[in-house]
Protein backbone atom coordinates (compact mmCIF):
# COMPACT_ATOMS: atom_id res chain seq x y z
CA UNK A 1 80.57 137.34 89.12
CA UNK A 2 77.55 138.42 91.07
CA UNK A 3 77.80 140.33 94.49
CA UNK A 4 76.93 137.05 95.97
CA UNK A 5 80.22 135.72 94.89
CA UNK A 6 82.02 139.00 95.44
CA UNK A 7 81.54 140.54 98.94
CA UNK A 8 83.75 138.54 101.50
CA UNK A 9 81.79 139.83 104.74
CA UNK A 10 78.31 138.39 103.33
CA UNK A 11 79.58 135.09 102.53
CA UNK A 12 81.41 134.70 106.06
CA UNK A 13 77.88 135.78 107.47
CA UNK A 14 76.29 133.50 105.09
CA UNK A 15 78.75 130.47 106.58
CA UNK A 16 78.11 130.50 110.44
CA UNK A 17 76.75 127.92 112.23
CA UNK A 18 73.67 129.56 114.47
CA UNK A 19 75.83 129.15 117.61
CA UNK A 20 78.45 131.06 115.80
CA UNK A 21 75.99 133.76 115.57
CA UNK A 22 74.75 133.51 118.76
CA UNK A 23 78.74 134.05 120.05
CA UNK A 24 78.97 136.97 118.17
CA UNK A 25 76.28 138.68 119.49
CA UNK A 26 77.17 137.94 123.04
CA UNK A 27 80.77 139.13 121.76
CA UNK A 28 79.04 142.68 119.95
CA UNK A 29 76.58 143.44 123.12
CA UNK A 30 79.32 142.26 125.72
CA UNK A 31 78.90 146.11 126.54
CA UNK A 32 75.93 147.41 126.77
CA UNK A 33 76.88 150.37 124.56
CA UNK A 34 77.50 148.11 122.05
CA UNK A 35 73.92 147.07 122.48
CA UNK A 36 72.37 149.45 119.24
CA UNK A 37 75.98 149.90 117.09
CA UNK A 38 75.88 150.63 113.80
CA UNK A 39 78.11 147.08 112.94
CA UNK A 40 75.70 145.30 115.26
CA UNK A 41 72.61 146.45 112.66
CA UNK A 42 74.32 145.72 109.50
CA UNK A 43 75.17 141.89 110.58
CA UNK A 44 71.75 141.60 111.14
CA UNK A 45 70.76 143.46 107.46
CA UNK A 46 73.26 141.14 105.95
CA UNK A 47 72.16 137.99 107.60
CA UNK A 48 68.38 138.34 106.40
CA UNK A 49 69.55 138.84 103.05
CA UNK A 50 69.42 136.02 100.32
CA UNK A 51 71.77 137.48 97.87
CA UNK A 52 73.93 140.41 98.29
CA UNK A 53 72.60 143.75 96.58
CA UNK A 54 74.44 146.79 98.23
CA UNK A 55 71.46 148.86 97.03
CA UNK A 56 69.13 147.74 99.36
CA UNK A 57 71.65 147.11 101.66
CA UNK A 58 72.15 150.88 101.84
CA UNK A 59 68.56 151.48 102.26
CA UNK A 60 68.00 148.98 105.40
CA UNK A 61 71.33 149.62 106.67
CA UNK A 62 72.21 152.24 109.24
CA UNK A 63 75.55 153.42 106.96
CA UNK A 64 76.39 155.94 104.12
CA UNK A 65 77.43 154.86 101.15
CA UNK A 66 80.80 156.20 102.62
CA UNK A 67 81.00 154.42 105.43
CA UNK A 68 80.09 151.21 104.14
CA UNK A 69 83.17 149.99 103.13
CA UNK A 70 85.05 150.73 106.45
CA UNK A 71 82.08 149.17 108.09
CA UNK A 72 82.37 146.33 106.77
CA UNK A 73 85.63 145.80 107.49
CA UNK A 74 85.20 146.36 111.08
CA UNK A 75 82.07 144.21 111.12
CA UNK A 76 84.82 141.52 109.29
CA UNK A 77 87.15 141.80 112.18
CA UNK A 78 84.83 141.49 114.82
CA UNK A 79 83.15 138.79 113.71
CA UNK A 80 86.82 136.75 113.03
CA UNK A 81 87.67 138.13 116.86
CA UNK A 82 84.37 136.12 118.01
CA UNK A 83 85.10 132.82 116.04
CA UNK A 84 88.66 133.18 117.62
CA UNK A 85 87.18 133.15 120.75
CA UNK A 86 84.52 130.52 120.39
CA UNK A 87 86.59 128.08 118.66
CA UNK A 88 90.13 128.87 120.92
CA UNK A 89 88.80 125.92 123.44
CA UNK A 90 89.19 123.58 120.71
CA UNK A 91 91.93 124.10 118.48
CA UNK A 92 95.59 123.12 120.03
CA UNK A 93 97.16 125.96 117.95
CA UNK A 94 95.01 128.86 118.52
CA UNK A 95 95.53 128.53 122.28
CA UNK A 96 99.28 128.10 121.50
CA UNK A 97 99.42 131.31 119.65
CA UNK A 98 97.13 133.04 122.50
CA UNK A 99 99.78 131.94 125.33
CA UNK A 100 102.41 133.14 123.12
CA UNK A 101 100.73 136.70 122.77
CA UNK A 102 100.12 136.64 126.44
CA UNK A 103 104.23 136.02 127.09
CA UNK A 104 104.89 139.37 124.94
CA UNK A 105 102.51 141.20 126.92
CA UNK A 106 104.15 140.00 130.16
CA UNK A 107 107.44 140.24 129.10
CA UNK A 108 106.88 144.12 127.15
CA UNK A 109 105.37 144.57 131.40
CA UNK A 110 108.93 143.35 132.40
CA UNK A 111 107.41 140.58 133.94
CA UNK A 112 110.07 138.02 132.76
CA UNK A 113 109.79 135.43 134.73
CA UNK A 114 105.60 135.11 134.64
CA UNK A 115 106.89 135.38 130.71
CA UNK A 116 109.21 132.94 130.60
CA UNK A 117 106.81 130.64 133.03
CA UNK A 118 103.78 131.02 130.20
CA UNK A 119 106.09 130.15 127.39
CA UNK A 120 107.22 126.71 128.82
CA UNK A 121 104.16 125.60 129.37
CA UNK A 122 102.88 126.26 126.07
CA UNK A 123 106.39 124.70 124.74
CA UNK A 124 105.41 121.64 126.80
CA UNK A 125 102.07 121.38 124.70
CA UNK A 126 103.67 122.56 121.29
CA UNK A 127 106.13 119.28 121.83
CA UNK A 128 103.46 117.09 122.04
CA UNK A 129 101.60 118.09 119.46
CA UNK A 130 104.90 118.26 117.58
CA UNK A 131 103.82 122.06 116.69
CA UNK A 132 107.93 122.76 115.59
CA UNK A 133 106.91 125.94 113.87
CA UNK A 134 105.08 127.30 117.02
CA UNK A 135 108.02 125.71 119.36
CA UNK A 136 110.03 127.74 117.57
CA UNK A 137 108.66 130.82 118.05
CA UNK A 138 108.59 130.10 121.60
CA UNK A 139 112.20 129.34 121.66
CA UNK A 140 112.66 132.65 119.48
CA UNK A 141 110.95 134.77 122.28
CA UNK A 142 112.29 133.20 124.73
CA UNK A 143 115.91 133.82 123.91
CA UNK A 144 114.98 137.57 123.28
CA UNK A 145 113.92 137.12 127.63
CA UNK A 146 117.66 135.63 128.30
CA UNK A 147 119.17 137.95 126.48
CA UNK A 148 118.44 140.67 128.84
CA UNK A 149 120.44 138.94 131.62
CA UNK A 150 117.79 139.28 133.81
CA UNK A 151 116.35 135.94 135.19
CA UNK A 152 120.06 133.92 135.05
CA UNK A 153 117.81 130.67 135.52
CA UNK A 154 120.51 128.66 134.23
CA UNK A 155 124.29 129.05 133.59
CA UNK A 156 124.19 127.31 130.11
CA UNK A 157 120.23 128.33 129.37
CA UNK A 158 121.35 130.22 126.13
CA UNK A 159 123.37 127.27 124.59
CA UNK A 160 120.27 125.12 125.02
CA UNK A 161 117.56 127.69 123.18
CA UNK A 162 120.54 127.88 120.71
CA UNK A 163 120.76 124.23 120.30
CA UNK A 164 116.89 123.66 120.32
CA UNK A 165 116.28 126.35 117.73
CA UNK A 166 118.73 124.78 115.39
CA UNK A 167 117.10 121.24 115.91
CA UNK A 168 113.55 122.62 115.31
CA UNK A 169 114.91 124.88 111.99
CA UNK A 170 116.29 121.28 111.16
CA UNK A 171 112.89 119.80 111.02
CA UNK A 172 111.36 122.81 109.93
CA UNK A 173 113.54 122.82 106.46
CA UNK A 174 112.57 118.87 106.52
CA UNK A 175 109.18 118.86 107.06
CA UNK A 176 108.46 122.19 104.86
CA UNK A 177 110.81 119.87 101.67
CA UNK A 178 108.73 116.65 102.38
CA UNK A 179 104.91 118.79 102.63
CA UNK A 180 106.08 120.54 99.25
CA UNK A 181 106.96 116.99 97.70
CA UNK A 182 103.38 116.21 98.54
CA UNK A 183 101.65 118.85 97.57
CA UNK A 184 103.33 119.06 93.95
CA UNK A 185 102.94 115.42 93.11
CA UNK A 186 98.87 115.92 94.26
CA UNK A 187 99.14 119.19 91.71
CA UNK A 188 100.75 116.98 89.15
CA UNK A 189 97.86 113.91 89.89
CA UNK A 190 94.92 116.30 89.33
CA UNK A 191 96.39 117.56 86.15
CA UNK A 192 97.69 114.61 84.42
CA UNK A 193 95.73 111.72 86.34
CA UNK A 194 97.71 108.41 86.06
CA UNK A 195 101.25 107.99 83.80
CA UNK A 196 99.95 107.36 80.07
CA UNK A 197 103.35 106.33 79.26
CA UNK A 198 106.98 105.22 79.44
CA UNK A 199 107.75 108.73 79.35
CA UNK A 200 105.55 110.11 81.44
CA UNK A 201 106.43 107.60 84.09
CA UNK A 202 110.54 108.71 84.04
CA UNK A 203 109.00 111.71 84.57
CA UNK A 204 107.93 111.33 87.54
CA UNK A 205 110.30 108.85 88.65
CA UNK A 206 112.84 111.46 88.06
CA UNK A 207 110.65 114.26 89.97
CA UNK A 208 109.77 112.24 92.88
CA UNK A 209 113.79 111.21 92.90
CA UNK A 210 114.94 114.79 92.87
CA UNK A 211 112.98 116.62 95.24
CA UNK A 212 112.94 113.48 97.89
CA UNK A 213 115.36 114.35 100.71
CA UNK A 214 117.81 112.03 102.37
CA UNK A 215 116.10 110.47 105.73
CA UNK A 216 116.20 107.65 108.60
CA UNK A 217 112.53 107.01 108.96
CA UNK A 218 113.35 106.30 112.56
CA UNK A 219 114.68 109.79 113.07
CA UNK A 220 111.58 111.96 111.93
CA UNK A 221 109.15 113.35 113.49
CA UNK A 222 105.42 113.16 113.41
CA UNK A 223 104.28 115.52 110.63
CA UNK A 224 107.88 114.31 108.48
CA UNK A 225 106.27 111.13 108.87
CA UNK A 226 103.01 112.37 107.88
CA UNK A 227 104.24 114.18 104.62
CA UNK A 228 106.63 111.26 103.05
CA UNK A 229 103.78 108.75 103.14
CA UNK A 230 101.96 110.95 101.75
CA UNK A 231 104.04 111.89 98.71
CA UNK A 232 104.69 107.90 98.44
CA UNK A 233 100.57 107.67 98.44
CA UNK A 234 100.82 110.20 95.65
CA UNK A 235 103.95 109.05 93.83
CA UNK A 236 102.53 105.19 93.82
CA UNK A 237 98.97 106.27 92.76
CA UNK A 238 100.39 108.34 89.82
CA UNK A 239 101.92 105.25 88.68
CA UNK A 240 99.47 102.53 89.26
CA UNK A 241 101.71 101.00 91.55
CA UNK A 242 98.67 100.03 93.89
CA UNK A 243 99.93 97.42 96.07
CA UNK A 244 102.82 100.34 96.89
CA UNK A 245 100.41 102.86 97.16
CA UNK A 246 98.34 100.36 99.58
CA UNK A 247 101.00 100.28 102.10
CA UNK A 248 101.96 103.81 101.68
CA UNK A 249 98.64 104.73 102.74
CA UNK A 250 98.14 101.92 105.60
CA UNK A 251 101.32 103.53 107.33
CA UNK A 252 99.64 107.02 107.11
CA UNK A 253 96.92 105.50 108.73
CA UNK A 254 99.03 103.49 111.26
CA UNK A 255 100.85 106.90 112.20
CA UNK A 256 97.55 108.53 113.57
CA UNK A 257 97.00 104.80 115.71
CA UNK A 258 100.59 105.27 117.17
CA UNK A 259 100.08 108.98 118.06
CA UNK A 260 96.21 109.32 118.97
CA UNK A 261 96.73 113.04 119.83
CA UNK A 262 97.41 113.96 116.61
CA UNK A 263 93.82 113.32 115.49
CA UNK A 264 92.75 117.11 117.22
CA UNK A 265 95.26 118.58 115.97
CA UNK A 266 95.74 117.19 112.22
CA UNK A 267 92.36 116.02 111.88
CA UNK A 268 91.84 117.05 108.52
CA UNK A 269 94.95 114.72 107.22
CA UNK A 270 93.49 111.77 109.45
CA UNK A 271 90.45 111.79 107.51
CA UNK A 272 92.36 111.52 104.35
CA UNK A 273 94.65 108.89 105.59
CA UNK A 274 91.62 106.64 105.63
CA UNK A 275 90.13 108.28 102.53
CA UNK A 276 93.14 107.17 100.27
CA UNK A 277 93.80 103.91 102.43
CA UNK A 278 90.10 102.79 101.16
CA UNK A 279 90.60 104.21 97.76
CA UNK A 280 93.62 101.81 97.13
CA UNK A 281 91.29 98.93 98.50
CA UNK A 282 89.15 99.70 95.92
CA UNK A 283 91.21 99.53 92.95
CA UNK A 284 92.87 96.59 94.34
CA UNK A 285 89.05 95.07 94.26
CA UNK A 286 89.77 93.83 98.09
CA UNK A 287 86.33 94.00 99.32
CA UNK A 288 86.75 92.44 102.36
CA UNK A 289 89.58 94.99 103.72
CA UNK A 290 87.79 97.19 102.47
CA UNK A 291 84.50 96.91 104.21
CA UNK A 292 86.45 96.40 107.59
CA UNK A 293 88.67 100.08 106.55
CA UNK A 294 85.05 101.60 105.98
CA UNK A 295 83.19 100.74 108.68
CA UNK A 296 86.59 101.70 110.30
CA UNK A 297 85.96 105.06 108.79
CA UNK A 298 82.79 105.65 109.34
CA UNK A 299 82.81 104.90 113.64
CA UNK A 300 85.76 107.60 113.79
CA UNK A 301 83.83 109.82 112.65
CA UNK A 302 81.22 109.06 114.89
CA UNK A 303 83.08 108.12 117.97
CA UNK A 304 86.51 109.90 117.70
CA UNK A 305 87.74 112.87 120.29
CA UNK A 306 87.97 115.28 117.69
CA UNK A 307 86.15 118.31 116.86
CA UNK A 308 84.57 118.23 113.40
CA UNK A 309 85.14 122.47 112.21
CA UNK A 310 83.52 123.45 108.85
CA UNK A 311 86.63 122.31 107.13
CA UNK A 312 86.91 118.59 108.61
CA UNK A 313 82.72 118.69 107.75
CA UNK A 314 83.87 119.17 104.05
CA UNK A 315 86.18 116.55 104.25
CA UNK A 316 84.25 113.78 105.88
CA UNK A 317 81.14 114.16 103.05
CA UNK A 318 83.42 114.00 100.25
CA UNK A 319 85.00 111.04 101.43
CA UNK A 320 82.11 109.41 102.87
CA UNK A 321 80.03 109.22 100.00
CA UNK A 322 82.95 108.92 97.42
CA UNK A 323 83.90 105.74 99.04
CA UNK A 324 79.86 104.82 99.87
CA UNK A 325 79.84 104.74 96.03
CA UNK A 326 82.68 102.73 95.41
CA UNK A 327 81.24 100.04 97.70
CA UNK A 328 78.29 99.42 95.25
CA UNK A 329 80.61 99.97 92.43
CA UNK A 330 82.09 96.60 94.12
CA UNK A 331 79.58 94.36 94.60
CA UNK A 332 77.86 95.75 91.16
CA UNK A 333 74.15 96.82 92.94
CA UNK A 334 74.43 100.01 91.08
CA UNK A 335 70.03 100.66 91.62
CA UNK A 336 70.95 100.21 95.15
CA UNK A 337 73.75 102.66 95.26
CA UNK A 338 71.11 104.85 93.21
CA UNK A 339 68.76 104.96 95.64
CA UNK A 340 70.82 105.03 99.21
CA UNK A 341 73.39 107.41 98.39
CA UNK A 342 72.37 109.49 95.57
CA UNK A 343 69.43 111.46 96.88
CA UNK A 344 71.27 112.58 100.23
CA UNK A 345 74.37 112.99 98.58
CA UNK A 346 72.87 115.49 96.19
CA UNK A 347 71.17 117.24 99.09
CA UNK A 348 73.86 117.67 101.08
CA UNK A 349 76.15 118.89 97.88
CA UNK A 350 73.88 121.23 97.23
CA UNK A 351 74.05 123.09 100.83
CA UNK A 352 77.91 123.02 100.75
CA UNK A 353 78.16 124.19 96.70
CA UNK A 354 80.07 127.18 97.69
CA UNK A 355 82.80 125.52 99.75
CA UNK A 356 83.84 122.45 97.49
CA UNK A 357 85.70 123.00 94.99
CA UNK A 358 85.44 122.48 91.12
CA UNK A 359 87.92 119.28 91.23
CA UNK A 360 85.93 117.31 94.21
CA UNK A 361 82.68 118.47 92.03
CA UNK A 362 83.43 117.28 89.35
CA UNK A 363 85.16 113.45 90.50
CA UNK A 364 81.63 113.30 92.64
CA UNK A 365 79.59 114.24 89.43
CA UNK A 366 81.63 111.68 87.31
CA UNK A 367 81.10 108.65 89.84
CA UNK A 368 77.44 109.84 89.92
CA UNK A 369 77.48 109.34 86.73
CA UNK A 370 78.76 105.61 86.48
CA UNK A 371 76.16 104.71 88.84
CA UNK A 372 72.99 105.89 86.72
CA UNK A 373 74.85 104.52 84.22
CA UNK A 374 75.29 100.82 85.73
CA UNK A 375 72.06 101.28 87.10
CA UNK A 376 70.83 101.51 83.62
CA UNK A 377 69.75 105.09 83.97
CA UNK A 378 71.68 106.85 81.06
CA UNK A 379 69.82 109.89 80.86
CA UNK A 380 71.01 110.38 84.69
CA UNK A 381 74.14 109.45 83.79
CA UNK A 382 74.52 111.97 80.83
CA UNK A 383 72.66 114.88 83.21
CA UNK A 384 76.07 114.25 85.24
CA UNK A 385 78.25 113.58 83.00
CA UNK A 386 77.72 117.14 81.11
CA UNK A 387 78.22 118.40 84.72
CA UNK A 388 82.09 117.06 84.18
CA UNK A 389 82.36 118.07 80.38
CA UNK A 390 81.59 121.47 81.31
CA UNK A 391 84.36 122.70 83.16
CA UNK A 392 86.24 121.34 80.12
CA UNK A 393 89.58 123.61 80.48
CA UNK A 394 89.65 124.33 84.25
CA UNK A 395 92.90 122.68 84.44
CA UNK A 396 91.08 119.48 86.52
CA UNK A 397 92.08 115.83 85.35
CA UNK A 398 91.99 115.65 81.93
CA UNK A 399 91.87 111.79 81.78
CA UNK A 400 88.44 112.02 84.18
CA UNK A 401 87.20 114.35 81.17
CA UNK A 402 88.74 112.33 78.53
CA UNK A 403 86.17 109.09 79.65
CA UNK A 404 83.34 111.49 80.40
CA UNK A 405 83.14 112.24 76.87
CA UNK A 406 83.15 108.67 75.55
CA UNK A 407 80.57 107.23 78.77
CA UNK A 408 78.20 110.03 77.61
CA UNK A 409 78.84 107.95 74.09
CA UNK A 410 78.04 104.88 75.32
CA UNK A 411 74.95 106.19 77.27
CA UNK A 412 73.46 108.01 74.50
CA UNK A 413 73.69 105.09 72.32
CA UNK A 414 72.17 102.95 74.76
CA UNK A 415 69.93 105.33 74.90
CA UNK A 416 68.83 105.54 71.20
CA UNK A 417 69.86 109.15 71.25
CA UNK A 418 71.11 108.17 67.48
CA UNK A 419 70.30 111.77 65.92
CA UNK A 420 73.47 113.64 67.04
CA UNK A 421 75.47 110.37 67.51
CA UNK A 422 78.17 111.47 64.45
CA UNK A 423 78.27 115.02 65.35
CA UNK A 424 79.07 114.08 69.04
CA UNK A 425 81.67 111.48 68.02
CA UNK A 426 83.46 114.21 65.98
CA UNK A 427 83.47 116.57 69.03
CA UNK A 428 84.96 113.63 70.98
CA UNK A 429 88.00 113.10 68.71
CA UNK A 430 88.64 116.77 68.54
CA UNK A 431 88.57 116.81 72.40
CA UNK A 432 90.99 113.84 72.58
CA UNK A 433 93.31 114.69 69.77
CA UNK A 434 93.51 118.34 71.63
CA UNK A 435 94.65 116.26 74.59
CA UNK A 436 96.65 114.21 72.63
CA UNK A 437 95.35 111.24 75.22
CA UNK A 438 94.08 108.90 72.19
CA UNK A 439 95.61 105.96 73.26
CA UNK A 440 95.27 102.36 72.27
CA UNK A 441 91.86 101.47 74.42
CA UNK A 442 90.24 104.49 73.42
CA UNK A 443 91.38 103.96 69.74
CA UNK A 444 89.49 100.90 69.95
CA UNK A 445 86.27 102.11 71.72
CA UNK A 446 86.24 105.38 69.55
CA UNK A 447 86.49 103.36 66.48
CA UNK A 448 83.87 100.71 67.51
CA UNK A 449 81.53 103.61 68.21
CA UNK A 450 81.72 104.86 64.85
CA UNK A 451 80.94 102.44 63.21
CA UNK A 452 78.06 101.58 65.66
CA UNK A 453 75.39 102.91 63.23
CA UNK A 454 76.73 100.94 60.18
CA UNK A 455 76.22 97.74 62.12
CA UNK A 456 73.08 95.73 61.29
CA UNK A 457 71.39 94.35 64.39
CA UNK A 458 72.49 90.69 63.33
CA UNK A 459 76.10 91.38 63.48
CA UNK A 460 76.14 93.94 67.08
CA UNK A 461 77.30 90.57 69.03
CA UNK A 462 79.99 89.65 66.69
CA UNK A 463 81.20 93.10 66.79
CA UNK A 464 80.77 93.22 70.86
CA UNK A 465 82.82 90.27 71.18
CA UNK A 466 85.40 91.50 68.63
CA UNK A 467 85.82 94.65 70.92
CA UNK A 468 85.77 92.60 73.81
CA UNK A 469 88.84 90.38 72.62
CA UNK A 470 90.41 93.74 71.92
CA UNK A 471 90.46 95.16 74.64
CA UNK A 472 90.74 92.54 77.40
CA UNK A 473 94.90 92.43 76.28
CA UNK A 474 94.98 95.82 77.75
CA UNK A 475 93.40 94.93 81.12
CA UNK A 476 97.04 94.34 83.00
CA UNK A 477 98.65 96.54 80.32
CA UNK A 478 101.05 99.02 82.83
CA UNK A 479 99.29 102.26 81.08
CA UNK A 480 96.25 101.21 79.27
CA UNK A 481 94.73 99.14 82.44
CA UNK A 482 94.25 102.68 83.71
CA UNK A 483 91.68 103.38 81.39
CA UNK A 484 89.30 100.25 83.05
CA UNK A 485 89.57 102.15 86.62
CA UNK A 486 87.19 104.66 84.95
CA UNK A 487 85.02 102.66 83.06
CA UNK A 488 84.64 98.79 83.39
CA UNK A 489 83.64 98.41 79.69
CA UNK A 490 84.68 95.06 79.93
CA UNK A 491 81.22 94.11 81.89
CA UNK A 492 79.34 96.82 79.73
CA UNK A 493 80.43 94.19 76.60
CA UNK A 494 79.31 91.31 78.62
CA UNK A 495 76.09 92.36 79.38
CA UNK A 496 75.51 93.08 75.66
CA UNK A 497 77.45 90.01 74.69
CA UNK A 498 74.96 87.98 77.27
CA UNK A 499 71.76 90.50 76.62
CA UNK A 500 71.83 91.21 80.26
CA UNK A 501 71.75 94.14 82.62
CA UNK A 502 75.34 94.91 83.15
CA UNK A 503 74.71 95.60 87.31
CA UNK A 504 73.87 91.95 87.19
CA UNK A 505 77.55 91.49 85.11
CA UNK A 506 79.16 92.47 87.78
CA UNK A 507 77.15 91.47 90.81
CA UNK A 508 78.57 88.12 89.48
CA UNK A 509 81.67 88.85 88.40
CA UNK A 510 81.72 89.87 91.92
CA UNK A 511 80.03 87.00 93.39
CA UNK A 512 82.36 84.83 92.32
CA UNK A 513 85.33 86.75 93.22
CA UNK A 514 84.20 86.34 96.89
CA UNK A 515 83.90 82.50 96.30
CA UNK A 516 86.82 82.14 94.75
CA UNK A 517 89.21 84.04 97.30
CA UNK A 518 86.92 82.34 100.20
């Protein structure tokens, strides 16, 4: 791991914003003694450095060798205490928890009635914002207040912070069972990818059953709300369930419409309720919803009253260009997609490298991938597909890796990369055996493959169409259809069935579709 990597303080440095350095500054020199301090002079050492080497650090620095670690960890906390400040204005919950710390100090003054005053304002604001955890610290410190028998405000005050704190430890327990629901079940989906089986699907059937508590959907609350469509999104996605999953994710969506506020304050969630709303639409094949859900998307990110922080940033360009290449997955103009999205999506990946992580990287790298490759680019495709095969055992999706390994197949042998063509086939079953993922419609496409260099040039459509007939039983098969959301190699057969480019397959296929539903 290089120092880079290692040192926390350089790579917060490394990830402000110029205005954020411009704050701290102001924040460091707000006194003038501050003006020449040592902390002052190693933020600026650090922040002209291009990779972190403690050695000449040490020289340009104004700090021992001793005093370099406490340094830094000053420097740390005074740079957090300036992004506090900057950012308090527009973050709901940081200006919660700063009217909160302002009560203590009032009421640790014995000033319990300015206390008690701050603290139901900010309660006021909490309930909107449907902030339970931080209501119920209010409530907490406010009963602490009553208990002294000092302000008497109301005869039956302490029954009703005793009955508000049980009502918000209520939806506390709730909300906190319904968010861990979610976040398993999006654990499980990123390991396993979709149910292979009728086994794997009791599975989770039994898992989602289990940890689902009892409810009345018109008795919870905004973020209960939140979490149980999004464990449904999950649950339904896991199984292929789309039309399910579809109007799981439309209510998530619909929540945020009913309760505008909630977009400054969960904003981060918001942009994924329209992320998996428009991934649905996509493997339902509904273009026309889903053009109207995108251009949806894309003017709230625009146009919405919301701040975008670094996070929501991270957020927006993985789902703006995941979903930018699903659209020319759609209508099958895969040279278009190429040359729109690719070159700024790379650019901007590039800058932000540090902050995704290896999951995001890798889905991103794989749908690259199927673009060079319907673009009929392979040796794009297999630069980004060996991007995906390399963090082989990271614990991502192992079905994502599973069809990385056979598209680089298929694009090497378009290719004429024929000299390694064995050798890679026999890494391919060891990697799927390992997995013990070879089901039926990679039995069929492994075998085919094999055999490819056996075929004489006379006989390659006979065998194309045999695969094809193959394989098209499996298309609405409940666990082998998932293996077609990853690779169409239906239209790959066509187009060598046909002897055309396989973009132009499925331009058609897609043409038609539109006529048809029109």
């Amino acid at each position: 791991m290089s120092g880079k990597e290692k040192d926390s303080v350089f790579i917060l440095i490394k990830s402000l914003s110029a205005s954020d350095k411009r704050g701290f500054k102001l924040y460091a020199k707000r006194f003038g003694a501050n003006e020449n301090a040592k902390f002052v002079k190693l933020f600026d050492t650090l922040d002209k450095m291009e990779v972190y080497d403690e050695k000449i650090l040490l020289k340009k620095a104004p700090v021992t060798k001793k005093q370099l670690a406490n340094m830094k960890s000053h420097l740390y906390k005074q740079i957090l205490v300036s992004l506090r400040l900057i950012y308090a204005d527009h973050n709901v919950e940081l200006q919660l928890n700063e009217q909160i710390d302002f009560a203590r100090i009032l009421y640790n003054k014995g000033l319990y009635k300015q206390s008690l005053k701050l603290l139901d304002k900010a309660k006021q604001t909490a309930k909107k914002y449907y902030l339970d955890t931080i209501m119920l610290r209010i409530v907490e410190l406010e009963k602490v207040i009553e208990s002294q028998h000092i302000t008497r405000s109301m005869r039956d005050r302490a029954e009703i912070l005793a009955n508000e704190a049980k009502e918000l430890v209520s939806s506390a327990s709730l909300k906190n069972t319904l968010s861990n629901l979610s976040l398993q079940l999006y654990g499980l989906y990123l390991k396993m990818g979709h149910v292979k089986d009728e086994y794997d699907r009791k599975l989770v059937e039994a898992y989602y059953l289990k940890n689902m508590p009892d409810y009345e959907l018109d008795d919870l609350n905004f973020y209960e709300k939140l979490y149980l469509f999004q464990s449904q999104v999950w649950f339904y996605h896991i199984l292929q369930d789309f039309p399910l999953c579809y109007r799981a994710a439309q209510r998530w969506v619909g929540l945020y419409q009913s309760h505008p506020q909630m977009k400054k304050v969960a904003t981060g969630n918001y942009l994924k309720a329209y992320h998996y709303l428009l991934d649905t639409l996509f493997y339902l094949q509904q273009y026309e919803r889903f053009i109207v859900v995108f251009e949806q998307f894309k003017d709230s990110l625009e146009n919405d009253d919301f701040r975008m922080d670094d996070n929501c940033r991270i957020l927006a360009f993985l789902y703006y260009y995941s979903n930018s290449i699903n659209y020319y997955f759609l209508i099958g103009d895969f040279s278009l997609g190429v040359e729109k999205v690719i070159p700024s999506l790379l650019a901007e990946m590039k800058q932000l490298r540090s902050k995704l992580d290896v999951h995001h990287v890798v889905v991103l790298h794989y749908k690259i991938a199927c673009l060079y490759f319907g673009s009929g680019d392979n040796m794009g495709a297999i630069r980004h597909l060996d991007e995906v095969i390399s963090h082989t055992g990271d614990g991502l999706r192992e079905d994502l890796q599973c069809f990385a390994h056979i598209l680089k197949l298929i694009a090497s042998y378009e290719e004429g990369l024929d000299d390694n063509l064995e050798q890679q086939i026999r890494n391919v079953y060891r990697f799927l055996i390992k997995m013990e993922d070879l089901h039926l419609v990679q039995q069929e496409m492994m075998h085919f493959v094999r055999k490819l260099n056996r075929i004489y040039e006379y006989e390659l459509k006979s065998a194309f169409k045999e695969l094809r007939d193959k394989l098209v039983q499996y298309e609405n098969h409940p666990y082998e259809k998932r293996a077609f959301l990853y690779l169409d190699i239906i239209s790959w057969l066509d187009s060598k069935i046909q002897n055309r480019p396989v973009q132009e397959v499925i331009r058609e296929k897609f043409q038609q579709k539109i006529v048809k539903e029109k």
